[in-house]
PDB file of N, CA and C in Angstrom:
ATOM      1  N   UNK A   1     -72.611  13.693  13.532  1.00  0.00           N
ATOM      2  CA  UNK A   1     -72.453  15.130  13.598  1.00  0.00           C
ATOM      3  C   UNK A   1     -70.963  15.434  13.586  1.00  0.00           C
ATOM      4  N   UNK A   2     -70.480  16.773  12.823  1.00  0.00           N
ATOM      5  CA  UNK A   2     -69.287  16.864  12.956  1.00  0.00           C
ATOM      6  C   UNK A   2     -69.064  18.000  13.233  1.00  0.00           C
ATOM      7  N   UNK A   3     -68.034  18.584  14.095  1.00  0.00           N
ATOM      8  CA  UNK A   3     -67.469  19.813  14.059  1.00  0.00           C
ATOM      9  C   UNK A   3     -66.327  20.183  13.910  1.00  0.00           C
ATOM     10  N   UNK A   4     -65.687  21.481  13.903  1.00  0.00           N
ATOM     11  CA  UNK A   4     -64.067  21.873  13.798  1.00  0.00           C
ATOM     12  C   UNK A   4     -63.838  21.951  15.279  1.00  0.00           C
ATOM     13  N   UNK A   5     -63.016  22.090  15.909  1.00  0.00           N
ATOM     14  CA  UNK A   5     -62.196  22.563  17.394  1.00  0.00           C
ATOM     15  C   UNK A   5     -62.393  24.090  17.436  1.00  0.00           C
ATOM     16  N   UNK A   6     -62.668  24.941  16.395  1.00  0.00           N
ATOM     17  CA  UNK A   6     -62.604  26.656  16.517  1.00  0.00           C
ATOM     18  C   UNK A   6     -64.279  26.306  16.237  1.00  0.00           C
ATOM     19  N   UNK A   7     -65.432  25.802  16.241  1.00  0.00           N
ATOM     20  CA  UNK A   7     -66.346  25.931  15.708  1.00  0.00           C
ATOM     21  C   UNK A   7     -66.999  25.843  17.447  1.00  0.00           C
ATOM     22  N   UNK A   8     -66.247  25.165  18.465  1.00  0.00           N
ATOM     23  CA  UNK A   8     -66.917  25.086  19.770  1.00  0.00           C
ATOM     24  C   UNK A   8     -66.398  25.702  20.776  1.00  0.00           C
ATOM     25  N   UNK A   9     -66.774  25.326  21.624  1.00  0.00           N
ATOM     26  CA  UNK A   9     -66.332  26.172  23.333  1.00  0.00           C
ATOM     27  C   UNK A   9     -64.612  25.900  23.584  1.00  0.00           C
ATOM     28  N   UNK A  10     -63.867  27.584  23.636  1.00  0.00           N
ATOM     29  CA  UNK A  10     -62.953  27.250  23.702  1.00  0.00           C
ATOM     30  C   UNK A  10     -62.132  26.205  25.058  1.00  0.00           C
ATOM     31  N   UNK A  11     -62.960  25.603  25.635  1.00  0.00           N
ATOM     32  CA  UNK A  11     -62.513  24.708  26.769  1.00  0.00           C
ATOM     33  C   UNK A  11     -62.229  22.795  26.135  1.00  0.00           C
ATOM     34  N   UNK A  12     -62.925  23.261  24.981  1.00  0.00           N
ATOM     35  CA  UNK A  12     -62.981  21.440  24.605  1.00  0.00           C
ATOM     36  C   UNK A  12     -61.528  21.486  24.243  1.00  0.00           C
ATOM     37  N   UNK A  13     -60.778  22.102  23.595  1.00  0.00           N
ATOM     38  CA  UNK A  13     -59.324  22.062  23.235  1.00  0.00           C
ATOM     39  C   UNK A  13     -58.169  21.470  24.551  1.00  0.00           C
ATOM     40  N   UNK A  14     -58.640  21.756  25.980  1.00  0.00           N
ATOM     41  CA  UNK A  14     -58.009  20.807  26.512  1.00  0.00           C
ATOM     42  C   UNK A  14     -58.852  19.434  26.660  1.00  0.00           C
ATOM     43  N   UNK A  15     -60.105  19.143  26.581  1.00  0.00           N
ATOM     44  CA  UNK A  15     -60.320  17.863  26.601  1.00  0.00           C
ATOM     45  C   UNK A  15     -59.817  16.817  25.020  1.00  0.00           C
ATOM     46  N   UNK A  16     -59.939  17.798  24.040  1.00  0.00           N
ATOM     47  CA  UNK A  16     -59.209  17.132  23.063  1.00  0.00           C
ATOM     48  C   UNK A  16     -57.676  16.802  23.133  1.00  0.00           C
ATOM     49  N   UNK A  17     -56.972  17.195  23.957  1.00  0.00           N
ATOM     50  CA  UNK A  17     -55.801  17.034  24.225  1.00  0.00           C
ATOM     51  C   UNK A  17     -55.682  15.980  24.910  1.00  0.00           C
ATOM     52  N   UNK A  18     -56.704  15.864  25.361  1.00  0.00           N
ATOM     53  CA  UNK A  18     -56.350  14.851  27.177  1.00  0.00           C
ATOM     54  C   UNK A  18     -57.126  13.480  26.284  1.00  0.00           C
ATOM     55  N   UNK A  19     -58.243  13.481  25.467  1.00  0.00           N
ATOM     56  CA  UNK A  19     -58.548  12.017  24.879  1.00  0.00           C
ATOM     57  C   UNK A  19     -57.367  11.744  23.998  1.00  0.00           C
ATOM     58  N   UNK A  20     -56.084  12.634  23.679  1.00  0.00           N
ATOM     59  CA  UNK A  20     -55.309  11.918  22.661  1.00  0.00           C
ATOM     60  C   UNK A  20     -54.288  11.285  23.551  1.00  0.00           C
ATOM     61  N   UNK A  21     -54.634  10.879  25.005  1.00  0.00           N
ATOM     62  CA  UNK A  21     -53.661  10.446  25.591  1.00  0.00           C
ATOM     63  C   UNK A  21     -54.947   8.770  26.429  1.00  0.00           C
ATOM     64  N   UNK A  22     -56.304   9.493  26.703  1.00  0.00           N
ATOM     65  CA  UNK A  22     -57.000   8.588  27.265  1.00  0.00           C
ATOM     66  C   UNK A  22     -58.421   9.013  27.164  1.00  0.00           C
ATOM     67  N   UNK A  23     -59.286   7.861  27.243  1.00  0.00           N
ATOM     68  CA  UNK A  23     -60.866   8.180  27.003  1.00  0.00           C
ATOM     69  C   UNK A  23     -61.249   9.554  28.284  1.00  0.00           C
ATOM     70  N   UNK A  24     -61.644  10.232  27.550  1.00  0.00           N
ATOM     71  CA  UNK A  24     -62.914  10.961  28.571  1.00  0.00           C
ATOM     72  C   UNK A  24     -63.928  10.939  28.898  1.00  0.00           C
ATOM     73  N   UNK A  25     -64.644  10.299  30.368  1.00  0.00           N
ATOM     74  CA  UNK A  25     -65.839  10.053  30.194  1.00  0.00           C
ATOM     75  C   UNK A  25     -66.771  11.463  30.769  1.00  0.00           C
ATOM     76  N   UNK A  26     -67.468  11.372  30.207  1.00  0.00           N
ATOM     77  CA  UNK A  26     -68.792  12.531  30.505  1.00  0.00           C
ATOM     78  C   UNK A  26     -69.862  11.797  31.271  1.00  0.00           C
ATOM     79  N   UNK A  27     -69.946  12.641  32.565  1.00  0.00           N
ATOM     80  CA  UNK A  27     -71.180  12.233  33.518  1.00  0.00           C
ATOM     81  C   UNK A  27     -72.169  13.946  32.931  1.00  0.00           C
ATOM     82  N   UNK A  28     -73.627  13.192  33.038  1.00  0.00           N
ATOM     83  CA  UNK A  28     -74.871  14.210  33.535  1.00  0.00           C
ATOM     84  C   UNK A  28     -75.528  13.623  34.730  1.00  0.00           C
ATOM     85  N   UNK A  29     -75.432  14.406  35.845  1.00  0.00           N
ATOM     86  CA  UNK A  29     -76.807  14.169  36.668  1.00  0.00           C
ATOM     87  C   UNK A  29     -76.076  12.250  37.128  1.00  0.00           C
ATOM     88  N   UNK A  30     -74.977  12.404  37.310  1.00  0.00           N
ATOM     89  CA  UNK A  30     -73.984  11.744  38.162  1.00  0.00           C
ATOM     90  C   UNK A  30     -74.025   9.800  37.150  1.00  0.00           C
ATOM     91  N   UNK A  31     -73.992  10.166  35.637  1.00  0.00           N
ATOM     92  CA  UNK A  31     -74.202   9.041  35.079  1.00  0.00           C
ATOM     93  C   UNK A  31     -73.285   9.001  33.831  1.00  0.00           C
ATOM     94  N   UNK A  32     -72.647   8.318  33.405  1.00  0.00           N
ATOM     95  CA  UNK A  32     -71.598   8.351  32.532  1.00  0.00           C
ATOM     96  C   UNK A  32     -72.628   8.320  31.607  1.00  0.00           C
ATOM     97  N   UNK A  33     -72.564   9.699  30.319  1.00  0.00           N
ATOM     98  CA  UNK A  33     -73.692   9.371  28.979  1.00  0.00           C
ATOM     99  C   UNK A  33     -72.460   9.464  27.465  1.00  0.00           C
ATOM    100  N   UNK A  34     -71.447   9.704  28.126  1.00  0.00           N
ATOM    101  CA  UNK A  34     -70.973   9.859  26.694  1.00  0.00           C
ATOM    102  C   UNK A  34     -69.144   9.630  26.912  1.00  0.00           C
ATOM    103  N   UNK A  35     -68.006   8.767  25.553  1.00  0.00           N
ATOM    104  CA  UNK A  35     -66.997   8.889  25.949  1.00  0.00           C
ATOM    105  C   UNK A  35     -66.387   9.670  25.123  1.00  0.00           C
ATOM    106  N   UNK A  36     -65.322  10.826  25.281  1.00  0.00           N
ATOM    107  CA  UNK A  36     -64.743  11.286  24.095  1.00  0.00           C
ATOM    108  C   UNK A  36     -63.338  10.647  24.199  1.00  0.00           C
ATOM    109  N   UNK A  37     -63.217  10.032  23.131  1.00  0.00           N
ATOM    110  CA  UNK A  37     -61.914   9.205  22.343  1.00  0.00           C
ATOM    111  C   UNK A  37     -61.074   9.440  21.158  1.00  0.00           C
ATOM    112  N   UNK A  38     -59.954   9.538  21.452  1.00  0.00           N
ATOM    113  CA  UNK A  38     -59.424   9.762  20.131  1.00  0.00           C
ATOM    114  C   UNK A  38     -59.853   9.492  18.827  1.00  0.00           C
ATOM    115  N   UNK A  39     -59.334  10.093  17.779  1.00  0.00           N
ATOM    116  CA  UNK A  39     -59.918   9.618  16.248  1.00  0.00           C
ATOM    117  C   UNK A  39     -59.313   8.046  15.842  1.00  0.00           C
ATOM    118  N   UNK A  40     -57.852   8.024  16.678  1.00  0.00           N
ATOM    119  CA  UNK A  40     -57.137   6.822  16.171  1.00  0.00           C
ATOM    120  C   UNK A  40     -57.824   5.619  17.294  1.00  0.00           C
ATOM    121  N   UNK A  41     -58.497   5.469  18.589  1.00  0.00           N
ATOM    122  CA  UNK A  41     -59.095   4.851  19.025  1.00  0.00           C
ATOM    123  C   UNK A  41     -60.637   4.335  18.956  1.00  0.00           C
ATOM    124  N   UNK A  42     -60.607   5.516  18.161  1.00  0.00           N
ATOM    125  CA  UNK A  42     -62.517   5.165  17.374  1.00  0.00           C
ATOM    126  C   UNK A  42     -62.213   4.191  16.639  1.00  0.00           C
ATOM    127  N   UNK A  43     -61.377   4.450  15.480  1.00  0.00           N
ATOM    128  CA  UNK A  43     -61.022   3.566  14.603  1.00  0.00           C
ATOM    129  C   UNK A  43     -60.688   2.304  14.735  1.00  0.00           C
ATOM    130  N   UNK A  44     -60.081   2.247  15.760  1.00  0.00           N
ATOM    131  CA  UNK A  44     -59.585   0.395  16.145  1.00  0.00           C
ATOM    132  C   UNK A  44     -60.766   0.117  16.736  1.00  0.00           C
ATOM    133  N   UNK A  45     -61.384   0.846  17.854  1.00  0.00           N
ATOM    134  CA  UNK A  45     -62.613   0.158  18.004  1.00  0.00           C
ATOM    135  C   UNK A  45     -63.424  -0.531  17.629  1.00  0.00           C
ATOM    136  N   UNK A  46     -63.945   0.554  16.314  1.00  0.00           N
ATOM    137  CA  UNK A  46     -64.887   0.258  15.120  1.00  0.00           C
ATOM    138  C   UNK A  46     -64.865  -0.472  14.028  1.00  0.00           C
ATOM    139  N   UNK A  47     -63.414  -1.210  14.063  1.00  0.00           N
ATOM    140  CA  UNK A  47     -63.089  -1.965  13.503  1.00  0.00           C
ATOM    141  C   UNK A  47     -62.368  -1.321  11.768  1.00  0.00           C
ATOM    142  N   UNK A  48     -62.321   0.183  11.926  1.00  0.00           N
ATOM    143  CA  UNK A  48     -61.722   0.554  10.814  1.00  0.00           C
ATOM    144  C   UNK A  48     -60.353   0.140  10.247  1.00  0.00           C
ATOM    145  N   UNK A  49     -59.560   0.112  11.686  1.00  0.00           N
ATOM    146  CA  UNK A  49     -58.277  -0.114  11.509  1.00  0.00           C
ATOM    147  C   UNK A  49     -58.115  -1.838  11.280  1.00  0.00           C
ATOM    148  N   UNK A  50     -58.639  -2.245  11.636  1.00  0.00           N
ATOM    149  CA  UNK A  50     -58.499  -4.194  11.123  1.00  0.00           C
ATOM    150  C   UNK A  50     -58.831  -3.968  10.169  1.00  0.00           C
ATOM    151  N   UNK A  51     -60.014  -2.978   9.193  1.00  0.00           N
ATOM    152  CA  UNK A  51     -60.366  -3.377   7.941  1.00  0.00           C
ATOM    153  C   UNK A  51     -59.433  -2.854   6.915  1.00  0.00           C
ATOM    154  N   UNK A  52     -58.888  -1.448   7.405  1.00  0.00           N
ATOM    155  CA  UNK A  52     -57.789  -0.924   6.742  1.00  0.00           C
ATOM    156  C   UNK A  52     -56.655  -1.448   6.345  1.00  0.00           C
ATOM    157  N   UNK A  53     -55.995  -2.516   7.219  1.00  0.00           N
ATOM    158  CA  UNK A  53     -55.206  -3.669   7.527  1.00  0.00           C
ATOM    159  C   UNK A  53     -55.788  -4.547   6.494  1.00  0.00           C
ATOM    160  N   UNK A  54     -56.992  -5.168   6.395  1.00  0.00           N
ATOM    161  CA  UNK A  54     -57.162  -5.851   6.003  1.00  0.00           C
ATOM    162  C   UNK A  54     -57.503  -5.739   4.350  1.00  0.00           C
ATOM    163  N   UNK A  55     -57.029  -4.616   3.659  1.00  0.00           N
ATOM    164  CA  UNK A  55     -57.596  -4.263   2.545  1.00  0.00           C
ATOM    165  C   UNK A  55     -55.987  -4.047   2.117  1.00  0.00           C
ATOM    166  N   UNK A  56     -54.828  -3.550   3.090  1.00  0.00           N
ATOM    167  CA  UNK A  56     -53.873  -3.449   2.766  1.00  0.00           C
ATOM    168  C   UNK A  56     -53.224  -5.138   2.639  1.00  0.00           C
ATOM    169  N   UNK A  57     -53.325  -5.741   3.072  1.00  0.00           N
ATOM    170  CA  UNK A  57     -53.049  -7.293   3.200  1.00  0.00           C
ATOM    171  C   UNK A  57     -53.357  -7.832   1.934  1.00  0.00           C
ATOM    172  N   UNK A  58     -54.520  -7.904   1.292  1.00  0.00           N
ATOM    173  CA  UNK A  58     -55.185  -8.008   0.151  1.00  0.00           C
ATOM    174  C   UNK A  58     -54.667  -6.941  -0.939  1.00  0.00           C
ATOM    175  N   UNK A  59     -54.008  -6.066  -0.663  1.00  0.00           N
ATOM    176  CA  UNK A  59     -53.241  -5.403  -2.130  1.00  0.00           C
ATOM    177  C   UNK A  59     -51.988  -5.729  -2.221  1.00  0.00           C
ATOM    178  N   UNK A  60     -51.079  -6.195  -0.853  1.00  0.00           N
ATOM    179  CA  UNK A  60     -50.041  -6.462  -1.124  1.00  0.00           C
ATOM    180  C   UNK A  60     -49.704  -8.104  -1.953  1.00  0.00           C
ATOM    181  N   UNK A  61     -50.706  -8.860  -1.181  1.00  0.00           N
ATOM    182  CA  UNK A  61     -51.346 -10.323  -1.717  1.00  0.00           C
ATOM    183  C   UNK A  61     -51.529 -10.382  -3.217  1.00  0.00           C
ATOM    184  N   UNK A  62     -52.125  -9.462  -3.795  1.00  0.00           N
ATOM    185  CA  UNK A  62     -52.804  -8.886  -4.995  1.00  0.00           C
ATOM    186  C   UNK A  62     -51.311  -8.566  -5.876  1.00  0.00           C
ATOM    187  N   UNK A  63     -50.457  -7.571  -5.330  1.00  0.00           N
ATOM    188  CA  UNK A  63     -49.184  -7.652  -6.147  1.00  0.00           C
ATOM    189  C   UNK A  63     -47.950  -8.454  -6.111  1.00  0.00           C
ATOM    190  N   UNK A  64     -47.917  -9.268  -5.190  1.00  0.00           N
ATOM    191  CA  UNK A  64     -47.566 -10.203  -5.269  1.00  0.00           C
ATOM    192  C   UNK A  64     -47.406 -11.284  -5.877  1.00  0.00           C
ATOM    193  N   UNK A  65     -48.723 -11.694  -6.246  1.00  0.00           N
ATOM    194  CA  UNK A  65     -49.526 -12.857  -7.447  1.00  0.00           C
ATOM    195  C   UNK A  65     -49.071 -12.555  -8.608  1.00  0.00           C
ATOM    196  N   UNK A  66     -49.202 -11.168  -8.662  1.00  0.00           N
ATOM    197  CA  UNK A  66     -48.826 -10.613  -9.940  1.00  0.00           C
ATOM    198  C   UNK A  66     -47.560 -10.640 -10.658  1.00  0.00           C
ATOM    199  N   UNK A  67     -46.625 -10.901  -9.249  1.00  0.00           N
ATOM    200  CA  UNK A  67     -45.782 -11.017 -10.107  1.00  0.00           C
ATOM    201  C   UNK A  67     -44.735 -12.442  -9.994  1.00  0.00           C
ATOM    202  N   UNK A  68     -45.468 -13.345  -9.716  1.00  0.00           N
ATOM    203  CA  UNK A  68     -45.605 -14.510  -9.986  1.00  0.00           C
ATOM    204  C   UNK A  68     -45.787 -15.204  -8.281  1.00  0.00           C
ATOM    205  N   UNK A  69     -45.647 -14.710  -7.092  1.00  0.00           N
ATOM    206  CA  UNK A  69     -45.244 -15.130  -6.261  1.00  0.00           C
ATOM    207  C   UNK A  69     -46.667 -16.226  -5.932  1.00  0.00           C
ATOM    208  N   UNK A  70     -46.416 -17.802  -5.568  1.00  0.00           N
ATOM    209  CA  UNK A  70     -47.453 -18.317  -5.526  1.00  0.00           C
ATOM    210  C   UNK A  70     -47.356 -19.301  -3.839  1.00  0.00           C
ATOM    211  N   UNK A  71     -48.377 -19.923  -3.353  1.00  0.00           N
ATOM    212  CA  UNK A  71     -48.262 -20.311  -2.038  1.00  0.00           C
ATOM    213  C   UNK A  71     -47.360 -21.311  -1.804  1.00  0.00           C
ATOM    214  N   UNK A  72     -47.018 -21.910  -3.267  1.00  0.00           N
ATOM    215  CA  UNK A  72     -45.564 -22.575  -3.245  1.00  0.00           C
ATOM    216  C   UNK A  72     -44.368 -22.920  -3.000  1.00  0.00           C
ATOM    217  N   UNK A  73     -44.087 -21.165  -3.747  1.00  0.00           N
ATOM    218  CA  UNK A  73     -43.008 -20.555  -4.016  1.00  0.00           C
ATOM    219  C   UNK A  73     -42.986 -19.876  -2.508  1.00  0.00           C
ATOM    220  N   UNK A  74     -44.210 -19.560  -1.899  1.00  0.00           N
ATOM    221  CA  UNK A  74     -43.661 -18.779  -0.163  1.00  0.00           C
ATOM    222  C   UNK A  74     -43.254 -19.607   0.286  1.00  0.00           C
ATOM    223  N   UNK A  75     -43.758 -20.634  -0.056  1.00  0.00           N
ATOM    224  CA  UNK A  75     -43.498 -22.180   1.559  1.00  0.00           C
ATOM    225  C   UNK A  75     -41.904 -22.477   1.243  1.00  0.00           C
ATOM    226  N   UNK A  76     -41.841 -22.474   0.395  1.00  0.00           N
ATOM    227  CA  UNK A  76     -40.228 -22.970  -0.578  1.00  0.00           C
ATOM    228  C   UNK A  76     -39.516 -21.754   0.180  1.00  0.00           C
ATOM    229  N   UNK A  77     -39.528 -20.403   0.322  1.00  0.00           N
ATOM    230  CA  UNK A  77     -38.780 -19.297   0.704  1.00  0.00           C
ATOM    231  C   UNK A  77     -39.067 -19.419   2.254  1.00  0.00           C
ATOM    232  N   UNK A  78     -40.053 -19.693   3.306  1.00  0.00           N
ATOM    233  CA  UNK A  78     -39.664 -19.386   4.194  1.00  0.00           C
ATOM    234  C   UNK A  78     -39.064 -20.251   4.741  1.00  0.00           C
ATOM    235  N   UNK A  79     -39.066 -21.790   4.219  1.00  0.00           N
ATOM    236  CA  UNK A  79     -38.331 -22.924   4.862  1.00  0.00           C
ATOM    237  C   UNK A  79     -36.667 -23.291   4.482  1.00  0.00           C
TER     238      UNK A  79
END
């Protein structure tokens, strides 16, 4: 489900403030049911940000090759 920040209760605007610093947890009926977390902490969570990383790793790898650089030629440069 998604929403805008003007689409809900104008009170969530300070809890959106306060998860861009730390999780918020939500109790009902004295039981933690839900956390609100930043967008950039969902992401590492969920493993977006390793995969994002990991797709950027693989293009730089990718132009690299290309232009001749081979596992050779690194070992030769970093030693």
């Amino acid at each position: 489900m998604r929403y805008t920040a003007s689409d809900t209760d104008p009170n969530l605007t300070t809890l959106l403030d306060a998860a861009q610093r730390e999780p918020i947890f939500i109790e009902r009926d004295r039981q933690e049911v839900a956390v609100l977390v930043s967008a950039r902490d969902y992401d590492r969570l969920s493993g977006k940000a390793a995969s994002a990383f990991k797709d950027f790793c693989d293009a730089v790898a990718d132009r690299a090759a290309a232009r001749g650089l081979t596992e050779q030629k690194l070992e030769e440069l970093l030693n």
